[in-house]
N, C-alpha and C. Protein backbone atom coordinates (compact mmCIF):
# COMPACT_ATOMS: atom_id res chain seq x y z
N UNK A 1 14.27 -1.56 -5.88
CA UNK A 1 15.66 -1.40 -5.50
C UNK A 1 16.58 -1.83 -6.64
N UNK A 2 15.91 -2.90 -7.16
CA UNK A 2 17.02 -3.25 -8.37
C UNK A 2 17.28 -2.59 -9.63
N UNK A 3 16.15 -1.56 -9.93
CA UNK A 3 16.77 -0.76 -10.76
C UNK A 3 17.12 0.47 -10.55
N UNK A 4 17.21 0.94 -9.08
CA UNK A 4 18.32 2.07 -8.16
C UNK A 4 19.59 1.74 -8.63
N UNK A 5 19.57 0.10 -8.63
CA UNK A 5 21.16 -0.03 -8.29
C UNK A 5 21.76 -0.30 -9.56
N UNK A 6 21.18 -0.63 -10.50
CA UNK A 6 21.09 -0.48 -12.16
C UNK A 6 21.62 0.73 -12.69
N UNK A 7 20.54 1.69 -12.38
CA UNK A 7 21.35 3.11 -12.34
C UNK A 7 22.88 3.51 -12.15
N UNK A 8 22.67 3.34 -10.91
CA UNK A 8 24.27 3.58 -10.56
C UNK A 8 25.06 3.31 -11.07
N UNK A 9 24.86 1.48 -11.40
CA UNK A 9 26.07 0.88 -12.46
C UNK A 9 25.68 1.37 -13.70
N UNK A 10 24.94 2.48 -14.47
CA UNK A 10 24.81 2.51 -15.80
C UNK A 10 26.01 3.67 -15.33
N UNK A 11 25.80 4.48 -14.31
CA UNK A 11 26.31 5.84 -14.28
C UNK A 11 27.86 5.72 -14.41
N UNK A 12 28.32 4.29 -13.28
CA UNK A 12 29.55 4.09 -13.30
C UNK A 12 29.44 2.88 -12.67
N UNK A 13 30.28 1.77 -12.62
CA UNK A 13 31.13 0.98 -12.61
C UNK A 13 31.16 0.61 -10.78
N UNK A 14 30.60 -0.58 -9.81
CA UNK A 14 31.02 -0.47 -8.84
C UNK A 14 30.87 -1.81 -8.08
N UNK A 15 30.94 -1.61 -7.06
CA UNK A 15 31.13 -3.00 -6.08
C UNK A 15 30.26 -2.72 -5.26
N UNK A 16 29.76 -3.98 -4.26
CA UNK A 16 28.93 -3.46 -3.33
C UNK A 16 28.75 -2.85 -2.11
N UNK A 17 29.52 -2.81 -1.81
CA UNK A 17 29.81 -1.43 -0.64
C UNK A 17 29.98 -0.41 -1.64
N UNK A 18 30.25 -0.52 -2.23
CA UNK A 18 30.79 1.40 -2.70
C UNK A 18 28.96 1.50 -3.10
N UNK A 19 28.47 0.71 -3.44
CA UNK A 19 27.57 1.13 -4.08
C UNK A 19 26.14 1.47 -3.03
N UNK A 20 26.39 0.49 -1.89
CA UNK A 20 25.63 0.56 -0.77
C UNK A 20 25.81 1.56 -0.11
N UNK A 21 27.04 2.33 -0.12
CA UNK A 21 27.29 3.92 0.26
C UNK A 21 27.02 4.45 -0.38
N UNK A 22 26.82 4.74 -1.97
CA UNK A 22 26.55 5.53 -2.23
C UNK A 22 24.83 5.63 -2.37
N UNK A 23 24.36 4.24 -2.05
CA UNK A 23 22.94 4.96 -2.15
C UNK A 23 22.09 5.00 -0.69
N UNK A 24 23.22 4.73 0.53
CA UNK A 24 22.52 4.27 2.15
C UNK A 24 22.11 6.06 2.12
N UNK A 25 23.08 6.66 1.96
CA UNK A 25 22.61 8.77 2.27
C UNK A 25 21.21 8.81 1.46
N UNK A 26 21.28 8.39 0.57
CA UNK A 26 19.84 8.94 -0.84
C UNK A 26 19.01 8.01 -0.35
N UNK A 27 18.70 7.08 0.59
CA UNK A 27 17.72 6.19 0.49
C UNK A 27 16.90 6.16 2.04
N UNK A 28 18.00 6.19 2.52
CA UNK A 28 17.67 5.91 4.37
C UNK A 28 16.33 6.46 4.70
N UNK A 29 16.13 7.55 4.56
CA UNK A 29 15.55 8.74 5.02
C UNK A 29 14.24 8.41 4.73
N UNK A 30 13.61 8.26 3.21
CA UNK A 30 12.79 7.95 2.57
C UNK A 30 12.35 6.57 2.16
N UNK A 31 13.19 5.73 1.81
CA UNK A 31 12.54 4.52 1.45
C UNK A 31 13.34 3.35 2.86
N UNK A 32 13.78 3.90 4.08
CA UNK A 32 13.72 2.60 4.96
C UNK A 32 15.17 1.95 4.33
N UNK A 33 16.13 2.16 3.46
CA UNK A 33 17.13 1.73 3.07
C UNK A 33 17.70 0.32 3.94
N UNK A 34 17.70 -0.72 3.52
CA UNK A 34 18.31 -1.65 4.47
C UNK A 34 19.46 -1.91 4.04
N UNK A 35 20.70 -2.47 5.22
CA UNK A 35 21.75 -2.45 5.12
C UNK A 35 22.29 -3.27 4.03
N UNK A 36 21.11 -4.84 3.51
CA UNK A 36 21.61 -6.19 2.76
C UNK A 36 21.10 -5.61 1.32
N UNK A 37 20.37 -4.35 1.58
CA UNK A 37 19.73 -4.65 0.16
C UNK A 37 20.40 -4.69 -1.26
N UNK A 38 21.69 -3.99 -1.69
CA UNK A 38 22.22 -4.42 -2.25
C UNK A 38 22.73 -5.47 -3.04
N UNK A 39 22.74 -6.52 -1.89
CA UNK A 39 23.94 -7.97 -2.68
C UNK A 39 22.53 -8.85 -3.50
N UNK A 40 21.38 -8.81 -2.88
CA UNK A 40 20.31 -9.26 -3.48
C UNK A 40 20.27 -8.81 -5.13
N UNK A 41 19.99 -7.47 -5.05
CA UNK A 41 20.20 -6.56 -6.07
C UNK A 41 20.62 -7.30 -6.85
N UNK A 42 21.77 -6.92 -7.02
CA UNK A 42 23.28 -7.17 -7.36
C UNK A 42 23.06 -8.76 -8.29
N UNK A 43 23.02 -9.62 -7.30
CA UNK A 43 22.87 -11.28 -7.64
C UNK A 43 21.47 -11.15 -8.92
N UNK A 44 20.10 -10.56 -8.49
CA UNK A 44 19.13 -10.66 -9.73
C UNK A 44 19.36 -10.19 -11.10
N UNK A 45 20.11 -8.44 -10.81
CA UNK A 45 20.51 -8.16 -12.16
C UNK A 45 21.62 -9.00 -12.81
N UNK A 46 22.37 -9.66 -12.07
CA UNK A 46 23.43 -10.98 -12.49
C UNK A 46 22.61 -11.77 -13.55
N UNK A 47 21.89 -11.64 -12.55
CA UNK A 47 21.43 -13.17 -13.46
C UNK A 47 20.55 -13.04 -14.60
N UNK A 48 19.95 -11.46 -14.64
CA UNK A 48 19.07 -11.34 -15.93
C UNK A 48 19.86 -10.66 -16.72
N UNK A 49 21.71 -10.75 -16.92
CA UNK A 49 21.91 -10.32 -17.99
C UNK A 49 22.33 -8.70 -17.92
N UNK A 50 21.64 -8.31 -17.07
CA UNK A 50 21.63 -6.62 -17.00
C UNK A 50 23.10 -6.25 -16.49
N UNK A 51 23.53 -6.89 -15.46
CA UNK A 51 25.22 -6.20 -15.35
C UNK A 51 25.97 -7.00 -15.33
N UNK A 52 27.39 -7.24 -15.17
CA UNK A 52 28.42 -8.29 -15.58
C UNK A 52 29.57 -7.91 -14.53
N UNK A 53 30.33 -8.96 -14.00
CA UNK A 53 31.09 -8.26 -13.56
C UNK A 53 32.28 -8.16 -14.39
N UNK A 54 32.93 -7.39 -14.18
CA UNK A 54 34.43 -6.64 -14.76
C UNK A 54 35.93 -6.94 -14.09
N UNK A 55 35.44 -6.99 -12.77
CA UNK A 55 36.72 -7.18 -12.36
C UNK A 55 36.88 -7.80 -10.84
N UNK A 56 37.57 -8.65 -10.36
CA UNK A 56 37.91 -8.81 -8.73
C UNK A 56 38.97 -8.71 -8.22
N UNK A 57 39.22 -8.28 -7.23
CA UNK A 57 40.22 -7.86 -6.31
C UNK A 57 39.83 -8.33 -4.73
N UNK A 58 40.78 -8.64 -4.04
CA UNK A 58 41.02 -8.66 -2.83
C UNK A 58 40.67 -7.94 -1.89
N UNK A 59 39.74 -8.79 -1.14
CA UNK A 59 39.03 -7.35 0.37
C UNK A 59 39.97 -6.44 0.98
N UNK A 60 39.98 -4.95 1.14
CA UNK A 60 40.71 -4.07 1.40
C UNK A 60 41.24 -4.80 2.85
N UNK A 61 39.83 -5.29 3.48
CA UNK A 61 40.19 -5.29 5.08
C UNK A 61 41.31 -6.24 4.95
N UNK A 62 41.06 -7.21 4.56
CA UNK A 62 41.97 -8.87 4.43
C UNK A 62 42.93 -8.55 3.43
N UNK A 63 43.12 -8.42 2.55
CA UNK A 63 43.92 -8.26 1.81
C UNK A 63 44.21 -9.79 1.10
N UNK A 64 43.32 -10.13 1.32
CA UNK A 64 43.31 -12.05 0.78
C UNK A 64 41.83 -12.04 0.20
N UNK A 65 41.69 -13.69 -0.28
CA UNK A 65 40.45 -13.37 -1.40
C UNK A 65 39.64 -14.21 -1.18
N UNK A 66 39.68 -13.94 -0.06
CA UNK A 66 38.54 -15.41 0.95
C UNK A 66 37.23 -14.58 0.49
N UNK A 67 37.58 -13.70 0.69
CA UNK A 67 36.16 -12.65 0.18
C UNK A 67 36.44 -11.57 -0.41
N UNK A 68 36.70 -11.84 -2.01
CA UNK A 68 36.97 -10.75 -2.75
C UNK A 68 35.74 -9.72 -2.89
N UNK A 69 36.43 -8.62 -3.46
CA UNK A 69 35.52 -7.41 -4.02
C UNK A 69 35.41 -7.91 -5.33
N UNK A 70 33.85 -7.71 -6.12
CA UNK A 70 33.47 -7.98 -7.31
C UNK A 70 32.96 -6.78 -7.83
N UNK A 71 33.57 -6.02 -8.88
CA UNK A 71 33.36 -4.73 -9.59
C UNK A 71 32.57 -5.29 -11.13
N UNK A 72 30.90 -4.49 -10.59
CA UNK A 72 30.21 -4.88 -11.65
C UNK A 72 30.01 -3.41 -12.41
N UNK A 73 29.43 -3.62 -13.91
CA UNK A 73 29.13 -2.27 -14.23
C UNK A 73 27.71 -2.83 -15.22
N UNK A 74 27.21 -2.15 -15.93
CA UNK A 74 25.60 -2.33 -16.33
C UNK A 74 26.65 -2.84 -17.68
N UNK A 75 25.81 -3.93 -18.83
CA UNK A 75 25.75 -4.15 -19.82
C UNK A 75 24.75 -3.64 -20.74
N UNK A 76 25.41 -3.33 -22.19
CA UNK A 76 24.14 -2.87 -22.83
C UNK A 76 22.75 -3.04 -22.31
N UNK A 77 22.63 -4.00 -22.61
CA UNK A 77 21.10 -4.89 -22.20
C UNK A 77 20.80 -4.08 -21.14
N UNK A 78 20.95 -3.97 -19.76
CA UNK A 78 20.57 -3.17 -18.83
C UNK A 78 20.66 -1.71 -18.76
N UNK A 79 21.65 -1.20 -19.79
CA UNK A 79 21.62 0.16 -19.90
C UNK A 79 20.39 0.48 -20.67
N UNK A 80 19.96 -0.59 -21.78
CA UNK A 80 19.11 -0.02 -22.35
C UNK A 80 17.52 -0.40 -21.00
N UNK A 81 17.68 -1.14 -20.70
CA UNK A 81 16.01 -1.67 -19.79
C UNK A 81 16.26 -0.35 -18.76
N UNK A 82 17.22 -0.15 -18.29
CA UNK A 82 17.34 1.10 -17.05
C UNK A 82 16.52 2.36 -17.77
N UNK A 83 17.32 2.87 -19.39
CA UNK A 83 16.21 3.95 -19.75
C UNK A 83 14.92 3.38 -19.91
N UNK A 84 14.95 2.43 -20.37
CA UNK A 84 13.37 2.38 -20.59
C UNK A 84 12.50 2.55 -19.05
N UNK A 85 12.89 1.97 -18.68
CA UNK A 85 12.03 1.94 -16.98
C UNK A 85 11.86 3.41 -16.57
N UNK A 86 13.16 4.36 -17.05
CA UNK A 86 13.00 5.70 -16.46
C UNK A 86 12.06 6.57 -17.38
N UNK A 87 11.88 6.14 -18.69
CA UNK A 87 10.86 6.84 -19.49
C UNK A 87 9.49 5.96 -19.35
N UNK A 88 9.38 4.91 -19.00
CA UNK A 88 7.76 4.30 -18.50
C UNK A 88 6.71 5.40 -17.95
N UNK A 89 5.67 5.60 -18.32
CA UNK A 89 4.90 6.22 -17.62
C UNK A 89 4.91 5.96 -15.97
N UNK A 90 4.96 6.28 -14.51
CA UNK A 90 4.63 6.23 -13.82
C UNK A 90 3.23 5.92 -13.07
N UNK A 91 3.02 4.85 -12.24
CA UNK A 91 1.97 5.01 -11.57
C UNK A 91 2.22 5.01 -10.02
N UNK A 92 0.84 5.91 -9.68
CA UNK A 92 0.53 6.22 -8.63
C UNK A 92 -0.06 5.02 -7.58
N UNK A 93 0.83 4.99 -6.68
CA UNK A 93 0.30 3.41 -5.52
C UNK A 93 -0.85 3.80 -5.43
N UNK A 94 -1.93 3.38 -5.00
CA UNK A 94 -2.98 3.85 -4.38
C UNK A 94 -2.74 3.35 -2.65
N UNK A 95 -3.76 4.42 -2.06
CA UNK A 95 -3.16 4.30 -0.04
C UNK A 95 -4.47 3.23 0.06
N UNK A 96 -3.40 2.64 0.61
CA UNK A 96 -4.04 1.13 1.33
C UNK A 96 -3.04 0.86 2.53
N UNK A 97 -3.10 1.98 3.51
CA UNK A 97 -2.41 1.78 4.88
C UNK A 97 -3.43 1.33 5.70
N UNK A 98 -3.09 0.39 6.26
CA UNK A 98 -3.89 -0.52 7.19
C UNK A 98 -4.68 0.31 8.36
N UNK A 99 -4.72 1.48 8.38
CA UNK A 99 -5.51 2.68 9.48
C UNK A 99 -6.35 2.84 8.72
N UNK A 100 -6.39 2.87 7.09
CA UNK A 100 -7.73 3.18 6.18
C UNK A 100 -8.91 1.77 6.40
N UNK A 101 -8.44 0.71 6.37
CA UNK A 101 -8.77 -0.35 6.17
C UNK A 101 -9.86 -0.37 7.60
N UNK A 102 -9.22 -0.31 9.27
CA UNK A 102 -9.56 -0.07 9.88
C UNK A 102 -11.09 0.87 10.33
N UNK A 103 -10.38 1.97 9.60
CA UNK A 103 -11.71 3.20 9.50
C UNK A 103 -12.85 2.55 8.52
N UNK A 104 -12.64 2.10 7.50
CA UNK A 104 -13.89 1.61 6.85
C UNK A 104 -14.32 0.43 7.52
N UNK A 105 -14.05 -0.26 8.45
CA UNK A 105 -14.35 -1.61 9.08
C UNK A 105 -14.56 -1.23 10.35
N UNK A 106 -14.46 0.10 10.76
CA UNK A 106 -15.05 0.19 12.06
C UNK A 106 -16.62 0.67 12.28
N UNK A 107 -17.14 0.27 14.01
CA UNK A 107 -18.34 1.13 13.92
C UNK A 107 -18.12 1.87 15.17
N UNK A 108 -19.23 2.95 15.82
CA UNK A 108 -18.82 3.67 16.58
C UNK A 108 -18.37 3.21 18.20
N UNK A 109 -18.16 1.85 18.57
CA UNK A 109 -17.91 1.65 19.60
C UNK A 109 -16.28 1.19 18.98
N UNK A 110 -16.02 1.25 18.35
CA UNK A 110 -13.78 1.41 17.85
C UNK A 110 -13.37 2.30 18.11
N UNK A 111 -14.61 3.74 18.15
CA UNK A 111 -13.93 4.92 17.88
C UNK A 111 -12.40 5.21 19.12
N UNK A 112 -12.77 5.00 20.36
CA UNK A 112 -11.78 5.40 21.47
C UNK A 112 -10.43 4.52 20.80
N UNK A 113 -10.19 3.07 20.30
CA UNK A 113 -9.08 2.43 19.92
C UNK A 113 -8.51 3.23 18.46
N UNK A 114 -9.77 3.76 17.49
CA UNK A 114 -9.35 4.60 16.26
C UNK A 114 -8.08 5.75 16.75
N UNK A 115 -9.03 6.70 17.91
CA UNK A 115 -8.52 8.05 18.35
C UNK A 115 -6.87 7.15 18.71
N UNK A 116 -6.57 6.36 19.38
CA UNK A 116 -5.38 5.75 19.76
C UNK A 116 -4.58 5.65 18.84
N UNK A 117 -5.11 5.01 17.64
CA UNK A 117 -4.43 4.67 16.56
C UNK A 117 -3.78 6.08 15.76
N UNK A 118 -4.93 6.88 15.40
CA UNK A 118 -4.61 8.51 14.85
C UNK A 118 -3.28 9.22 15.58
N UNK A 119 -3.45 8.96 17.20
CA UNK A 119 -2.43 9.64 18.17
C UNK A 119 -1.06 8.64 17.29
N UNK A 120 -0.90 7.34 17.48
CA UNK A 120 -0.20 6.65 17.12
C UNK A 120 0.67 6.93 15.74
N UNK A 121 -0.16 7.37 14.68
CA UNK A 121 0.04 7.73 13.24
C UNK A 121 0.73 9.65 13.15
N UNK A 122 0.29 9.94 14.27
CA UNK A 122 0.67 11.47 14.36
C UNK A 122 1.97 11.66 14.74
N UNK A 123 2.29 10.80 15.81
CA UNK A 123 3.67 10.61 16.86
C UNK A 123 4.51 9.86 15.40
N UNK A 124 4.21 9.36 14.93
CA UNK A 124 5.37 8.56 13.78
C UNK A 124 5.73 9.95 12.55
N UNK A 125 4.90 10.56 12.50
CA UNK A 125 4.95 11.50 11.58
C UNK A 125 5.70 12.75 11.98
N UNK A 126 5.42 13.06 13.36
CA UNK A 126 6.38 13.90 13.99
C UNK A 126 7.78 13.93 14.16
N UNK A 127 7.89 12.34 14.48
CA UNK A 127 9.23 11.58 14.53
C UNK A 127 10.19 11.70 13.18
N UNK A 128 9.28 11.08 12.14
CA UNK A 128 9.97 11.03 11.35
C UNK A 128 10.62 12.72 10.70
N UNK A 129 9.47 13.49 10.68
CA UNK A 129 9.53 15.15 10.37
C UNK A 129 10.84 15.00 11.13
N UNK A 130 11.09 15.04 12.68
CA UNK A 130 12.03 15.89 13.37
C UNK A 130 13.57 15.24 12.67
N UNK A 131 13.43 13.45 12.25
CA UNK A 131 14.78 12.51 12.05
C UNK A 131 15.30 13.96 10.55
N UNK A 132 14.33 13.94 9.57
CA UNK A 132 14.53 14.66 8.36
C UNK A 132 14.99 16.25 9.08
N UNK A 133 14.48 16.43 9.67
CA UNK A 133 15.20 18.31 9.96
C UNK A 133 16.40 18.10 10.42
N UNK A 134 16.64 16.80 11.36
CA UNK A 134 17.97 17.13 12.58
C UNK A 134 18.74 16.72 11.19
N UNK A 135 18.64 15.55 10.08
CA UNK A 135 19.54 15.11 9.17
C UNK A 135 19.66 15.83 7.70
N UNK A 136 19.13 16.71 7.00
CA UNK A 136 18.79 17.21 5.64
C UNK A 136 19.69 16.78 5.03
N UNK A 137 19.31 16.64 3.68
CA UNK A 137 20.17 16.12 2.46
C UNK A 137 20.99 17.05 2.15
N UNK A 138 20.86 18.01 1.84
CA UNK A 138 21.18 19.06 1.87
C UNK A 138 22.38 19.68 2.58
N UNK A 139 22.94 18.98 3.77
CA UNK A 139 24.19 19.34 4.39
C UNK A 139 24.50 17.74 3.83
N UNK A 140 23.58 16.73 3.85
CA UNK A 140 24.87 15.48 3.81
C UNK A 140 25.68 14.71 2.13
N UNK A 141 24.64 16.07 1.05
CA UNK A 141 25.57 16.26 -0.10
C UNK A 141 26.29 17.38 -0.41
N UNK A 142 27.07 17.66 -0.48
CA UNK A 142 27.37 19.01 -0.40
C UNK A 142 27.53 19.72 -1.99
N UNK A 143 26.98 20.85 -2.01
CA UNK A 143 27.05 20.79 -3.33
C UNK A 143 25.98 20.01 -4.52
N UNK A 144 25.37 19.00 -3.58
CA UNK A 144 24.33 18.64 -4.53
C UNK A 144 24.65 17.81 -5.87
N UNK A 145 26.20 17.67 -5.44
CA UNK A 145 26.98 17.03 -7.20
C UNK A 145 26.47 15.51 -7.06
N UNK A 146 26.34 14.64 -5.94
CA UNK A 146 26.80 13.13 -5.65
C UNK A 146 25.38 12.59 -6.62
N UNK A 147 25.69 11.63 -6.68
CA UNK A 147 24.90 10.67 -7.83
C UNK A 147 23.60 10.40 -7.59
N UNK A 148 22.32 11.10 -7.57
CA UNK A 148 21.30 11.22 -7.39
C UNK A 148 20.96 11.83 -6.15
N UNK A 149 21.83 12.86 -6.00
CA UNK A 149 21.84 13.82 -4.84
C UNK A 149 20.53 14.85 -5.45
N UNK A 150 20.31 15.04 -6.52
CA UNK A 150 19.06 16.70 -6.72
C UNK A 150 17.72 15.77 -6.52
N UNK A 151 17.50 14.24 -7.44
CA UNK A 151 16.40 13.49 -7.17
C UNK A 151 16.05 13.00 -5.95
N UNK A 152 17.00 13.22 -4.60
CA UNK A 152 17.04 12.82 -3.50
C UNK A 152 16.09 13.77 -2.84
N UNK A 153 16.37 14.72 -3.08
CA UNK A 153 16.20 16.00 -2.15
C UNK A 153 14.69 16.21 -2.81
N UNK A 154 14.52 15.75 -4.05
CA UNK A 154 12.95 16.02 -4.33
C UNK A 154 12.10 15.11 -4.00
N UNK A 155 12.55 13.68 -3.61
CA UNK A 155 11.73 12.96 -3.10
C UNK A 155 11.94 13.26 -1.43
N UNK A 156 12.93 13.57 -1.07
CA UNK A 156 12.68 13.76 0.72
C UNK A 156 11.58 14.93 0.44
N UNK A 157 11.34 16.38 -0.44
CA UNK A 157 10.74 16.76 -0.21
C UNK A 157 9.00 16.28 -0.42
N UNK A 158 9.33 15.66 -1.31
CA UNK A 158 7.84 15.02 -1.16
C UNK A 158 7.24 14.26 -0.33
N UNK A 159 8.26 13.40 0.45
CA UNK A 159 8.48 13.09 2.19
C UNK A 159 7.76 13.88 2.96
N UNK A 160 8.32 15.06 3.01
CA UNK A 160 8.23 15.78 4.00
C UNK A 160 6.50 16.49 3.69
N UNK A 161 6.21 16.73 2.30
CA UNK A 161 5.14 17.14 2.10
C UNK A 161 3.94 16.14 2.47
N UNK A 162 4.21 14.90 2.13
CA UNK A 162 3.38 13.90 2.54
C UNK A 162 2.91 13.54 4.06
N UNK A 163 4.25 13.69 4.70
CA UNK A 163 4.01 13.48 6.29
C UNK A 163 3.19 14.45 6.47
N UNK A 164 3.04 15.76 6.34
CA UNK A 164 2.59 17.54 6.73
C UNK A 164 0.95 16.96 6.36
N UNK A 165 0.84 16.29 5.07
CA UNK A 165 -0.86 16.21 5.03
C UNK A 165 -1.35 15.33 5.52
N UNK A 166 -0.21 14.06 6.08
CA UNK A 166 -0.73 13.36 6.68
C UNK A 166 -1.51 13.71 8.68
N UNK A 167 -0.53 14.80 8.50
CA UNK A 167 -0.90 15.38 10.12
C UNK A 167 -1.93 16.04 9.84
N UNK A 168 -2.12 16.76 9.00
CA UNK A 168 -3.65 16.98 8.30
C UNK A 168 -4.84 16.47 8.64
N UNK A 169 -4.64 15.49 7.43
CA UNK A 169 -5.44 14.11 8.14
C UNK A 169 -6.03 13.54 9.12
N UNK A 170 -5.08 13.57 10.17
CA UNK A 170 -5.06 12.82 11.11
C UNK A 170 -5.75 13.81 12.38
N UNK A 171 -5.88 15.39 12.06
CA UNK A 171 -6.32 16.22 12.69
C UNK A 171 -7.90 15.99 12.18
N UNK A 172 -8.25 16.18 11.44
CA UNK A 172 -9.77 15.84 10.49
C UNK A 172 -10.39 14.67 10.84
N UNK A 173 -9.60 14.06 10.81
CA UNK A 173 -10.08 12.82 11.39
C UNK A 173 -10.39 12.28 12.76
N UNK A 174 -9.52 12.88 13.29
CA UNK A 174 -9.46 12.94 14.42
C UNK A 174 -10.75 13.16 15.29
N UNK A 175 -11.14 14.75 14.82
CA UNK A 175 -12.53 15.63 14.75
C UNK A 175 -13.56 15.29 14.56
N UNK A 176 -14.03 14.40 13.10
CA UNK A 176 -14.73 13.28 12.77
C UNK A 176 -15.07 12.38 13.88
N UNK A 177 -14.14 12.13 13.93
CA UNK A 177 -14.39 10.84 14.99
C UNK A 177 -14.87 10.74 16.42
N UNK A 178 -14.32 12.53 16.97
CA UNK A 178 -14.44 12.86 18.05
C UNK A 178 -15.95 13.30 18.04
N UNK A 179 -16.41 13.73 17.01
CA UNK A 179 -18.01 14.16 16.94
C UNK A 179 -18.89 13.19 17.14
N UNK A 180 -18.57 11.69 16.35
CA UNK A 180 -18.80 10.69 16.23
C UNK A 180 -18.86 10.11 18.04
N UNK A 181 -18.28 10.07 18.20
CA UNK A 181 -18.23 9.46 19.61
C UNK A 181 -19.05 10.34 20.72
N UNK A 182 -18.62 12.00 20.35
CA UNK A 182 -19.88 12.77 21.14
C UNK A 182 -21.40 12.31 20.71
N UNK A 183 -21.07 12.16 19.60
CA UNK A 183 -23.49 11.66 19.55
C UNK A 183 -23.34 10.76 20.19
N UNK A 184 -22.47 9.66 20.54
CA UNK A 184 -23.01 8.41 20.51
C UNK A 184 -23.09 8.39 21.67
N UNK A 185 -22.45 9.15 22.41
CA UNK A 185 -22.61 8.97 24.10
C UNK A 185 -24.37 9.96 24.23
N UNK A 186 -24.28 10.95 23.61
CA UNK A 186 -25.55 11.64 24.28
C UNK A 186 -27.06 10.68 23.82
């Protein structure tokens, strides 16, 4: 998260609400976006130097400075660590979801709690599929201009591709398992 929000301030200049709006649309969907994550942010790159603030002003709501707005923007130093991080080679997580863990630690008398679990993993995947169709990025940037609005839309699609093999999966497995449980009864 902290170098999402790095970004932003390399791109431009901001505070934390503006900045928590502008990345709650690009994030929600896909990475679980939480409402605090920001000020955390915010406070670490403080402190390593990476952004500074620029300026404070008075809370719109209050109009007093019991709780000002603090307008930070990236400093060299972080403009330069932000490219570097974005030219790093990438690695790939490896899946270590706790249903894998399960399947290799089970034997055939789990199977009926497995099949539960698979139903369980299918219904979340459906869910989430239907939250992404009723919401697309796609109507909620318009134009596609907003500040990591095109990288948004390629990771929801990889979202969306991921959930699809995960129902995959979970069909195969399913099958597996169901065969599995037919020997074991006959």
């Amino acid at each position: 998260m902290q170098n999402v929000v790095l970004g932003e301030l390399v791109r431009r200049r901001g505070y934390g609400y503006q900045l928590h709006d502008r990345l709650r649309e690009l994030l929600t969907d896909v990475f679980g976006f939480s409402e605090t994550a920001v000020y955390p942010a915010l406070q670490a790159l403080e402190k390593r130097g990476l952004i500074v603030e620029v300026d404070r002003a008075p809370s719109r709501r209050e109009e007093r400075w019991s709780n000002p707005r603090i307008v930070y923007e990236a400093t060299p130093a972080g403009e330069r660590f932000y490219r570097d991080w974005i030219a790093q080679p990438t690695r790939k997580t490896p899946l270590r979801e706790e249903l894998h863990l399960k399947l290799i630690g089970a034997g055939p008398a789990d199977v009926p709690a497995l099949l539960d679990a698979l139903d369980g993993v299918e219904d979340d995947c459906c869910r989430r599929l239907a939250e992404i169709a009723a919401r697309p990025l796609v109507k909620r940037q318009p134009g596609g201009t907003g500040s990591g609005a095109f990288g948004a839309l390629l990771v929801q699609d990889a979202l969306v591709t991921h959930l699809q093999a995960t129902l995959e999966w979970v069909e195969r497995s399913r099958s597996a398992l169901a065969n599995v449980h037919d020997h074991e009864q006959r």
